[in-house]
ModelCIF file with pLDDT and N, C-alpha, C, O atoms, coordinates in Angstrom:
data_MODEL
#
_entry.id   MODEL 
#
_entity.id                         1 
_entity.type                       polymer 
_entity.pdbx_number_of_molecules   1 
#
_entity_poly.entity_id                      1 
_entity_poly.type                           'polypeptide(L)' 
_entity_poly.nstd_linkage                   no 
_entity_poly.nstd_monomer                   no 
_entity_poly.pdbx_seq_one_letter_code       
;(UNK)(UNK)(UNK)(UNK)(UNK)(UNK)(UNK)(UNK)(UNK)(UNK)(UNK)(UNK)(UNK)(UNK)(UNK)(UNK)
(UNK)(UNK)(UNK)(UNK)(UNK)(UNK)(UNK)(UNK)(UNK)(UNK)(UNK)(UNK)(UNK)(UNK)(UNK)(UNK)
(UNK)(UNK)(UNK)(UNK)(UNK)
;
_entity_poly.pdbx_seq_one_letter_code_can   XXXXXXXXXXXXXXXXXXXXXXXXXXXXXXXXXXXXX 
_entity_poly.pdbx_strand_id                 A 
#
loop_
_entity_poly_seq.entity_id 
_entity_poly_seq.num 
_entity_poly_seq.mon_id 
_entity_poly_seq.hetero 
1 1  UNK n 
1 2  UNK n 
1 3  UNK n 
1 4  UNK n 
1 5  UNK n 
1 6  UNK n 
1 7  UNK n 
1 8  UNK n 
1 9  UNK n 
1 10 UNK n 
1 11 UNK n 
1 12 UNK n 
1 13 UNK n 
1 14 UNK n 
1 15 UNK n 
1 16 UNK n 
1 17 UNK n 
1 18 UNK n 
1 19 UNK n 
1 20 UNK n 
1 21 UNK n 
1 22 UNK n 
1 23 UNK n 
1 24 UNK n 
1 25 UNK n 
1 26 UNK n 
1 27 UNK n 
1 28 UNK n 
1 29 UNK n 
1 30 UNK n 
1 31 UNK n 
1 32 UNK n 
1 33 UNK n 
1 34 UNK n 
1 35 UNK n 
1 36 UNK n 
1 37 UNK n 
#
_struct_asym.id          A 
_struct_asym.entity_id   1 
#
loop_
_ma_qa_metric.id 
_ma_qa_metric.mode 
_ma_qa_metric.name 
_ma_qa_metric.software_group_id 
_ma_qa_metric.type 
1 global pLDDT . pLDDT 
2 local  pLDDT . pLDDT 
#
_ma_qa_metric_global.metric_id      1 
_ma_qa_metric_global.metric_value   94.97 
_ma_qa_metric_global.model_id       1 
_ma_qa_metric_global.ordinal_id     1 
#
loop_
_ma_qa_metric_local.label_asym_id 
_ma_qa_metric_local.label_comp_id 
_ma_qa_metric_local.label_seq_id 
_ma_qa_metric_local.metric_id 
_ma_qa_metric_local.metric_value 
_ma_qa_metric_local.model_id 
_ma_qa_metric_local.ordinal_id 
A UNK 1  2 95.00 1 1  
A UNK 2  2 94.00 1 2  
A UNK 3  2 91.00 1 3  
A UNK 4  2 91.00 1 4  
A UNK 5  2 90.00 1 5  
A UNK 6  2 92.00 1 6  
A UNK 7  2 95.00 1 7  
A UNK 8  2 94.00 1 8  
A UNK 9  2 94.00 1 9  
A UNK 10 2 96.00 1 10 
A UNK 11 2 97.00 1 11 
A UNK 12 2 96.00 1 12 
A UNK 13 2 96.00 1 13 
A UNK 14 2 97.00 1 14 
A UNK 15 2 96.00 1 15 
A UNK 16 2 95.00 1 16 
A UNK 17 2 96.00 1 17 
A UNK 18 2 95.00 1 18 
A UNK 19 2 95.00 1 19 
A UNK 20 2 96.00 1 20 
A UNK 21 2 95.00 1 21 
A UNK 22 2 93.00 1 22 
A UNK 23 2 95.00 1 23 
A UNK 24 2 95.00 1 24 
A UNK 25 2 93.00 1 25 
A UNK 26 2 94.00 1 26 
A UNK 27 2 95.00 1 27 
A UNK 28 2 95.00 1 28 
A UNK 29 2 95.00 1 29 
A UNK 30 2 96.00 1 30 
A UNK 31 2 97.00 1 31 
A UNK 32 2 97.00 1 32 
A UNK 33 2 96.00 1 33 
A UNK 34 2 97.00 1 34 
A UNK 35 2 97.00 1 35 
A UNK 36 2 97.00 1 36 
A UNK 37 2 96.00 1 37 
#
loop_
_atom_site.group_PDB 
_atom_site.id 
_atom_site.type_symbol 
_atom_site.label_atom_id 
_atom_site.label_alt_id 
_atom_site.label_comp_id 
_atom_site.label_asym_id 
_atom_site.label_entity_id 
_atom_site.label_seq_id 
_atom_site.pdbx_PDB_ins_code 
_atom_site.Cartn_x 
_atom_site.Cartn_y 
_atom_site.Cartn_z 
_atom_site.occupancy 
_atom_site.B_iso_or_equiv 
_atom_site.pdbx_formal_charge 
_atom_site.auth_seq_id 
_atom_site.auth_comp_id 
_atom_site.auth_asym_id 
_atom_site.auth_atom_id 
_atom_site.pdbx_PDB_model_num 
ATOM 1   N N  . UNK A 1 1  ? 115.888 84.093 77.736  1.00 95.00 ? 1  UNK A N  1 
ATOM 2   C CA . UNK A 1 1  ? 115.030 82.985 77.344  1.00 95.00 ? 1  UNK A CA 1 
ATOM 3   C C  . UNK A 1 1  ? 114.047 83.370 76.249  1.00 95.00 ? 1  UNK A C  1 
ATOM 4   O O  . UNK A 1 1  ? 113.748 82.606 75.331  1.00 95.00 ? 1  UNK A O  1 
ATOM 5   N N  . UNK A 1 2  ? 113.677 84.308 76.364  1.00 94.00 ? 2  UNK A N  1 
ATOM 6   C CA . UNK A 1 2  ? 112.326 84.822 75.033  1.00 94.00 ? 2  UNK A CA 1 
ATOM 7   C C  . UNK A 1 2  ? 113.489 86.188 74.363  1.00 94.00 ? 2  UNK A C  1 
ATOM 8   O O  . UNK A 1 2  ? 114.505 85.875 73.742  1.00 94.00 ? 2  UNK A O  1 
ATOM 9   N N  . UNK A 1 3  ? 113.227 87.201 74.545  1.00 91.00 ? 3  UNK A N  1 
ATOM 10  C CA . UNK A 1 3  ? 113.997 88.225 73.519  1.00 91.00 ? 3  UNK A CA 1 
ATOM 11  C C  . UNK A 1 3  ? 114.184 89.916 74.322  1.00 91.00 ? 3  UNK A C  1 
ATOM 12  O O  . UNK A 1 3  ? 113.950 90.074 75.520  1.00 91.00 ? 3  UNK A O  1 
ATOM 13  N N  . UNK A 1 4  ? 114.505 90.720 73.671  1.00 91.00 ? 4  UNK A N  1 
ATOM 14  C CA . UNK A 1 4  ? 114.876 91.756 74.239  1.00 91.00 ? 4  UNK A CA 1 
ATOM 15  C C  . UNK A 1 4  ? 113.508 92.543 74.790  1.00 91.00 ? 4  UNK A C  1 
ATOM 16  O O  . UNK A 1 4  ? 113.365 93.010 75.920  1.00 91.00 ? 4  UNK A O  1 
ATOM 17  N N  . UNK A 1 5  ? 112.716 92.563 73.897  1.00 90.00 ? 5  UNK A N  1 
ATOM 18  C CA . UNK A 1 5  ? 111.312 93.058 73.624  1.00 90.00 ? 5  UNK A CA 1 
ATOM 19  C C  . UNK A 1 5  ? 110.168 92.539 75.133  1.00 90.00 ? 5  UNK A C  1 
ATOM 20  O O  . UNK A 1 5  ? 109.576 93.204 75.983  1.00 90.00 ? 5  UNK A O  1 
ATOM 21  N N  . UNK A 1 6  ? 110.296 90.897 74.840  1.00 92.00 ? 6  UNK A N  1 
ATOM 22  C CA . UNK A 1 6  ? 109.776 90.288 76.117  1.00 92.00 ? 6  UNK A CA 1 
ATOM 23  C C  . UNK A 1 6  ? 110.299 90.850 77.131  1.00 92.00 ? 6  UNK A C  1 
ATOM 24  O O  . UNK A 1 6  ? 109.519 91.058 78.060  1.00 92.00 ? 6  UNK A O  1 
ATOM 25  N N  . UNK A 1 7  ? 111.758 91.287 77.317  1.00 95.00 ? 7  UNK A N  1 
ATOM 26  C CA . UNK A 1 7  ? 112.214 91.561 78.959  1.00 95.00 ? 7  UNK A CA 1 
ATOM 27  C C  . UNK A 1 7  ? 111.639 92.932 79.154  1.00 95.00 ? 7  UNK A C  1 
ATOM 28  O O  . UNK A 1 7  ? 111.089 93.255 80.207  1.00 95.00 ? 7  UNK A O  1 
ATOM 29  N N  . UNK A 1 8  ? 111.745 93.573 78.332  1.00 94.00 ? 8  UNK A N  1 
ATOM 30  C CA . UNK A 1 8  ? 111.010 94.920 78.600  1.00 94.00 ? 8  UNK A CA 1 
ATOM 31  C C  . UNK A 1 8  ? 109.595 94.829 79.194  1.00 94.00 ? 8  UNK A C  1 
ATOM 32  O O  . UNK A 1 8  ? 109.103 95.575 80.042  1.00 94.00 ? 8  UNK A O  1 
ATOM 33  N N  . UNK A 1 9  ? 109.018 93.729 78.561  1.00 94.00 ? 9  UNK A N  1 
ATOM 34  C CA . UNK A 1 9  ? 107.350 93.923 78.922  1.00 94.00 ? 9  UNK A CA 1 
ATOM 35  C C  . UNK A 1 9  ? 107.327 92.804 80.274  1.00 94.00 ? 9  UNK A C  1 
ATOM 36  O O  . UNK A 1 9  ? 106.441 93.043 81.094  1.00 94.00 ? 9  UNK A O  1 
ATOM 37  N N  . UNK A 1 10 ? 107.757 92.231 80.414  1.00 96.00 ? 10 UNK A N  1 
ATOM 38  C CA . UNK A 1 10 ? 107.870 91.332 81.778  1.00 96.00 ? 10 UNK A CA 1 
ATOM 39  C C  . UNK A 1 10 ? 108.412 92.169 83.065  1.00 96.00 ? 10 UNK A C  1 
ATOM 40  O O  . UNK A 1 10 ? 108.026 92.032 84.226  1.00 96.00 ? 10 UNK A O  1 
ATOM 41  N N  . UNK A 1 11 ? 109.191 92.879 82.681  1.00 97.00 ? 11 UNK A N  1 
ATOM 42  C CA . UNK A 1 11 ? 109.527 93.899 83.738  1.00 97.00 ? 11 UNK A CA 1 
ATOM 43  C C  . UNK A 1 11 ? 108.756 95.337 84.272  1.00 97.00 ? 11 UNK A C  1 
ATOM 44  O O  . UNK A 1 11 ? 108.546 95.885 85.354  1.00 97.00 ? 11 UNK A O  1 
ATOM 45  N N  . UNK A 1 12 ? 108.466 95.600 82.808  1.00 96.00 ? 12 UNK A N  1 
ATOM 46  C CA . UNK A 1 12 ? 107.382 96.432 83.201  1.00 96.00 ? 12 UNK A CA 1 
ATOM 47  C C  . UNK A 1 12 ? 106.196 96.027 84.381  1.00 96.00 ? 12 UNK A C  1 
ATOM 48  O O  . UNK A 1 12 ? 105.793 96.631 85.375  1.00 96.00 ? 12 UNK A O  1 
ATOM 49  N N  . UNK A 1 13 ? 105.809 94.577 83.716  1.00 96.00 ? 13 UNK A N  1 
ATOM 50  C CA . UNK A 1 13 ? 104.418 93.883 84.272  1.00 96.00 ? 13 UNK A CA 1 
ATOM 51  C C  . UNK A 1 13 ? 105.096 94.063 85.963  1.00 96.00 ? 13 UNK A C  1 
ATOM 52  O O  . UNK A 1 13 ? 104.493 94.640 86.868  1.00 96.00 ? 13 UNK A O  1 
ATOM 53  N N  . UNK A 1 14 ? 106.741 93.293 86.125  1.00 97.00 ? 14 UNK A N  1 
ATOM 54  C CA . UNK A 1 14 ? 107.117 93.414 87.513  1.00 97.00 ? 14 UNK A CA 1 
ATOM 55  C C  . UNK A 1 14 ? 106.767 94.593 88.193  1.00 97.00 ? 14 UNK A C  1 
ATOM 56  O O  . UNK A 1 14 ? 106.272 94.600 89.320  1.00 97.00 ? 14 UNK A O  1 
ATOM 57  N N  . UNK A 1 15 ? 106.990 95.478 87.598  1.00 96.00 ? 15 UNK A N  1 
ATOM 58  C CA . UNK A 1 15 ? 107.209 97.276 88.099  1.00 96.00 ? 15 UNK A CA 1 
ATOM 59  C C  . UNK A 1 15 ? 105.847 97.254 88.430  1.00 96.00 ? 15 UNK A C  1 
ATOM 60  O O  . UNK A 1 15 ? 105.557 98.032 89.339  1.00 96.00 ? 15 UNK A O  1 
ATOM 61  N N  . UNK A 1 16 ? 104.751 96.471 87.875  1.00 95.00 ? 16 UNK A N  1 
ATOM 62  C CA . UNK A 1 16 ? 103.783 97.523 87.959  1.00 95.00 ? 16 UNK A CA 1 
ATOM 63  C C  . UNK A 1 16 ? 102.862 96.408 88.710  1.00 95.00 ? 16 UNK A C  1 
ATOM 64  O O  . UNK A 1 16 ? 101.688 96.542 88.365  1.00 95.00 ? 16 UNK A O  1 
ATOM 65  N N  . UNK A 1 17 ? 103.087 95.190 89.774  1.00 96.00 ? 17 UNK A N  1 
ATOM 66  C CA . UNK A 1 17 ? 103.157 94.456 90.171  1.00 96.00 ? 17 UNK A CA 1 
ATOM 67  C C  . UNK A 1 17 ? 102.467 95.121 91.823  1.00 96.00 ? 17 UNK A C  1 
ATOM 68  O O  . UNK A 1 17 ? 103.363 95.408 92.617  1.00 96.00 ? 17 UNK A O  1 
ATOM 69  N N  . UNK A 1 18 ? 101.347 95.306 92.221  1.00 95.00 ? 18 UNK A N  1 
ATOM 70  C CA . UNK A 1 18 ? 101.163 95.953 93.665  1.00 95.00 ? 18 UNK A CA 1 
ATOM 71  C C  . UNK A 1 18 ? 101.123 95.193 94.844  1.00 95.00 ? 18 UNK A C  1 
ATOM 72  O O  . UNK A 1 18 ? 100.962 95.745 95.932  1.00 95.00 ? 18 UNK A O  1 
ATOM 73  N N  . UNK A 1 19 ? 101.305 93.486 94.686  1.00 95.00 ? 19 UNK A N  1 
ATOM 74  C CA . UNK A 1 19 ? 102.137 92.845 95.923  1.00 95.00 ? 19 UNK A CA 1 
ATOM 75  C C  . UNK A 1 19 ? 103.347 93.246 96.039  1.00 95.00 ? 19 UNK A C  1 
ATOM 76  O O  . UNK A 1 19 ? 103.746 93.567 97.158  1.00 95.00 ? 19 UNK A O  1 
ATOM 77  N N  . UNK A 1 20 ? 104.358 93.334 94.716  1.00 96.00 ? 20 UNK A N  1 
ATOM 78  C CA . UNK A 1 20 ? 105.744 93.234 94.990  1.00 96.00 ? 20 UNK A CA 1 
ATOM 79  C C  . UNK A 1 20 ? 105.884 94.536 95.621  1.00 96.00 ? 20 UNK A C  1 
ATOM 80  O O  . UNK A 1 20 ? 106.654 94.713 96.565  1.00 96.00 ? 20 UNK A O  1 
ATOM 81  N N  . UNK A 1 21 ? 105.099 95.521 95.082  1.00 95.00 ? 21 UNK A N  1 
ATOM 82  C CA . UNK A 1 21 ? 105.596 96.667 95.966  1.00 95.00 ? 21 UNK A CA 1 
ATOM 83  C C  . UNK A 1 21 ? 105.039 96.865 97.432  1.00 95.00 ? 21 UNK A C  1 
ATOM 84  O O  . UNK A 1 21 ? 105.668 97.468 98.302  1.00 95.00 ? 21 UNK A O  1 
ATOM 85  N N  . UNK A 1 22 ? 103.731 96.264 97.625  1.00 93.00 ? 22 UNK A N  1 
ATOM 86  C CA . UNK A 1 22 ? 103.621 96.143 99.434  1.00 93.00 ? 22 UNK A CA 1 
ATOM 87  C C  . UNK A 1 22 ? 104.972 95.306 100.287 1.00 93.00 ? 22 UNK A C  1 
ATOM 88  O O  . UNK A 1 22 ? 105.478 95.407 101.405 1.00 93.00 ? 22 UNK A O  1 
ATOM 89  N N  . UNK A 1 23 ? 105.168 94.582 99.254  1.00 95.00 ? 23 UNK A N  1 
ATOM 90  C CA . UNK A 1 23 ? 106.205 93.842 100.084 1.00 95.00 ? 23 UNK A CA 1 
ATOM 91  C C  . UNK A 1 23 ? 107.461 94.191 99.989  1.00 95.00 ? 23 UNK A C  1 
ATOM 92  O O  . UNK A 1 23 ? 108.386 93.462 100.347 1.00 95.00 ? 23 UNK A O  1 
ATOM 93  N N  . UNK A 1 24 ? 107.569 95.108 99.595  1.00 95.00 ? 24 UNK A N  1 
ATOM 94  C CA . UNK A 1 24 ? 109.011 95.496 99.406  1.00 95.00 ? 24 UNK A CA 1 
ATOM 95  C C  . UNK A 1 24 ? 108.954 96.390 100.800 1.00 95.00 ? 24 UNK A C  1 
ATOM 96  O O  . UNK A 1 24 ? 109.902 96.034 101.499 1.00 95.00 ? 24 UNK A O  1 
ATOM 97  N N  . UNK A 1 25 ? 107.974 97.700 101.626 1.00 93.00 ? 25 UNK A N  1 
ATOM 98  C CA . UNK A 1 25 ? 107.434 97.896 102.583 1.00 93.00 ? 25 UNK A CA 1 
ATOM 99  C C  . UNK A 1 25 ? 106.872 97.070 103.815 1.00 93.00 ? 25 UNK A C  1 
ATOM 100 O O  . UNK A 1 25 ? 106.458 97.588 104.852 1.00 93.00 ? 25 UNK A O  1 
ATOM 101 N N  . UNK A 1 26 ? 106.923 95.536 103.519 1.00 94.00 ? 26 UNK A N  1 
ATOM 102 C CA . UNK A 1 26 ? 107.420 95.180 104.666 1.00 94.00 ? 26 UNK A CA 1 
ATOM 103 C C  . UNK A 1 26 ? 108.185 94.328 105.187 1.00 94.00 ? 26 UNK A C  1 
ATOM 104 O O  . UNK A 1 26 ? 109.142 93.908 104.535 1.00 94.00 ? 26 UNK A O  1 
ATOM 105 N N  . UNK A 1 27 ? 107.907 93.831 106.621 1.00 95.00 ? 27 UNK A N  1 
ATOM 106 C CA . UNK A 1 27 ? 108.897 93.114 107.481 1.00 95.00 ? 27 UNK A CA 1 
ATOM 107 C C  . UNK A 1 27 ? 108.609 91.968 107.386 1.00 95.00 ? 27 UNK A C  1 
ATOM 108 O O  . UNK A 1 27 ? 108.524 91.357 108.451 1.00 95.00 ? 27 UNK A O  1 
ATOM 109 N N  . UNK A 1 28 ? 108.351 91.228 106.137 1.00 95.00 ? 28 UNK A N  1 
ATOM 110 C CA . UNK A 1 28 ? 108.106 89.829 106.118 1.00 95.00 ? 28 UNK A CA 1 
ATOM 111 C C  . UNK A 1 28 ? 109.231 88.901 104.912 1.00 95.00 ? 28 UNK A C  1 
ATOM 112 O O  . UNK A 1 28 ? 110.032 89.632 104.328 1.00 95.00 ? 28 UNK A O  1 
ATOM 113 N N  . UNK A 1 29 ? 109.282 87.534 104.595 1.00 95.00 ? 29 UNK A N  1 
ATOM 114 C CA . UNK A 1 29 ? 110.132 87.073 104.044 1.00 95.00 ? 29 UNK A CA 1 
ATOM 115 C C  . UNK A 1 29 ? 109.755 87.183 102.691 1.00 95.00 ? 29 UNK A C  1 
ATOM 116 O O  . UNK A 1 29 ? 110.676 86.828 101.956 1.00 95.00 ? 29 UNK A O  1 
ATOM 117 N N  . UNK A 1 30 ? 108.769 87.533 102.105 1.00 96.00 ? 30 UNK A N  1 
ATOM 118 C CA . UNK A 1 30 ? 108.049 87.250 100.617 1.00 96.00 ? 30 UNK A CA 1 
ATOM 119 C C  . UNK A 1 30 ? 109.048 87.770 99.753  1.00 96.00 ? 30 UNK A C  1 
ATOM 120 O O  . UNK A 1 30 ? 109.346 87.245 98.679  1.00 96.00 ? 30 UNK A O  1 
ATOM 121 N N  . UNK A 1 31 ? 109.654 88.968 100.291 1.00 97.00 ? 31 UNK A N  1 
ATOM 122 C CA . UNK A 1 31 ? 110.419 89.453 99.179  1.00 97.00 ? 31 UNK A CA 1 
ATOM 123 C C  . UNK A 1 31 ? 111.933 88.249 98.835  1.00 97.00 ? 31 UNK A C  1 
ATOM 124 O O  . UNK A 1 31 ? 112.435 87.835 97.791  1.00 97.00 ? 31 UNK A O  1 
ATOM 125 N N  . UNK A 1 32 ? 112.163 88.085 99.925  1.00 97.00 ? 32 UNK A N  1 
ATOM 126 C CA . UNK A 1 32 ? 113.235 87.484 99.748  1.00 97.00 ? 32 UNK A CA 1 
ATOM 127 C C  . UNK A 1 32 ? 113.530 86.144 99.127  1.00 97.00 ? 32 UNK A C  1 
ATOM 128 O O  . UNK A 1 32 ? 114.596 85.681 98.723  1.00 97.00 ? 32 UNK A O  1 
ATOM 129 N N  . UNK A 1 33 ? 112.080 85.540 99.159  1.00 96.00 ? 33 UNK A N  1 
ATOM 130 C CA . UNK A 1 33 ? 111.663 84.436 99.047  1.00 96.00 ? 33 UNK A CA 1 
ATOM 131 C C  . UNK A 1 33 ? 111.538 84.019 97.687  1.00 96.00 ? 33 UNK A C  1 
ATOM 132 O O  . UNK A 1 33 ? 111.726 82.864 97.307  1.00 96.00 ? 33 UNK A O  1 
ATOM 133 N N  . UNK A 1 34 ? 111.141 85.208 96.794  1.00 97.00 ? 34 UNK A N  1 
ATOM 134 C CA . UNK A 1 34 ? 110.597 85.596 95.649  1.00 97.00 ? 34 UNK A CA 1 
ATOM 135 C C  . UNK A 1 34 ? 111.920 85.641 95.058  1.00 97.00 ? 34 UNK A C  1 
ATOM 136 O O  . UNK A 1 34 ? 112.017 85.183 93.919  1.00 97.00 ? 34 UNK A O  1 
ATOM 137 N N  . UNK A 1 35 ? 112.921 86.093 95.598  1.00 97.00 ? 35 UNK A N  1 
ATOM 138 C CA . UNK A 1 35 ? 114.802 86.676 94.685  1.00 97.00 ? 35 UNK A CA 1 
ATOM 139 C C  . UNK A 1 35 ? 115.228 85.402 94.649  1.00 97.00 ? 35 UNK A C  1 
ATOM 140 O O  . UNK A 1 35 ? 115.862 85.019 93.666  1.00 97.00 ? 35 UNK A O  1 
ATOM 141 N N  . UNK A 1 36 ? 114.869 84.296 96.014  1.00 97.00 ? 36 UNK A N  1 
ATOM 142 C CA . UNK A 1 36 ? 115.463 83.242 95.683  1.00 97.00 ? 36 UNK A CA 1 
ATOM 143 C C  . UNK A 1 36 ? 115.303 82.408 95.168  1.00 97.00 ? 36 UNK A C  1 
ATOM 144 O O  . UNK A 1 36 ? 116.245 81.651 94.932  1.00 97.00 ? 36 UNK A O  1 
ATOM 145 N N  . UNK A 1 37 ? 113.657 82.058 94.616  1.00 96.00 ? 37 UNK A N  1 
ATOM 146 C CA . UNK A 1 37 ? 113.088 80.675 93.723  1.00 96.00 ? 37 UNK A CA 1 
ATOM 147 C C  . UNK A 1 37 ? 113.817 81.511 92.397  1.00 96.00 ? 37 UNK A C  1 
ATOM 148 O O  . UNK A 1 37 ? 113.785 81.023 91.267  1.00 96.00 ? 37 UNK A O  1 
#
């Protein structure tokens, strides 16, 4: 949708994201919830 450059920095921002990584540690639906919207 935007360019090669954008996916790099949007992913980064993901990576560096400290809900996504609590929740990746736990037993709740957020993560899953998040892959599917």
């Amino acid at each position: 949708v935007v360019g090669r450059w954008a996916a790099v920095a949007a992913t980064a921002l993901i990576a560096a994201a400290p809900m996504i990584l609590t929740y990746v540690g736990e037993l709740k639906q957020y993560a899953v919830e998040s892959a599917v919207a």
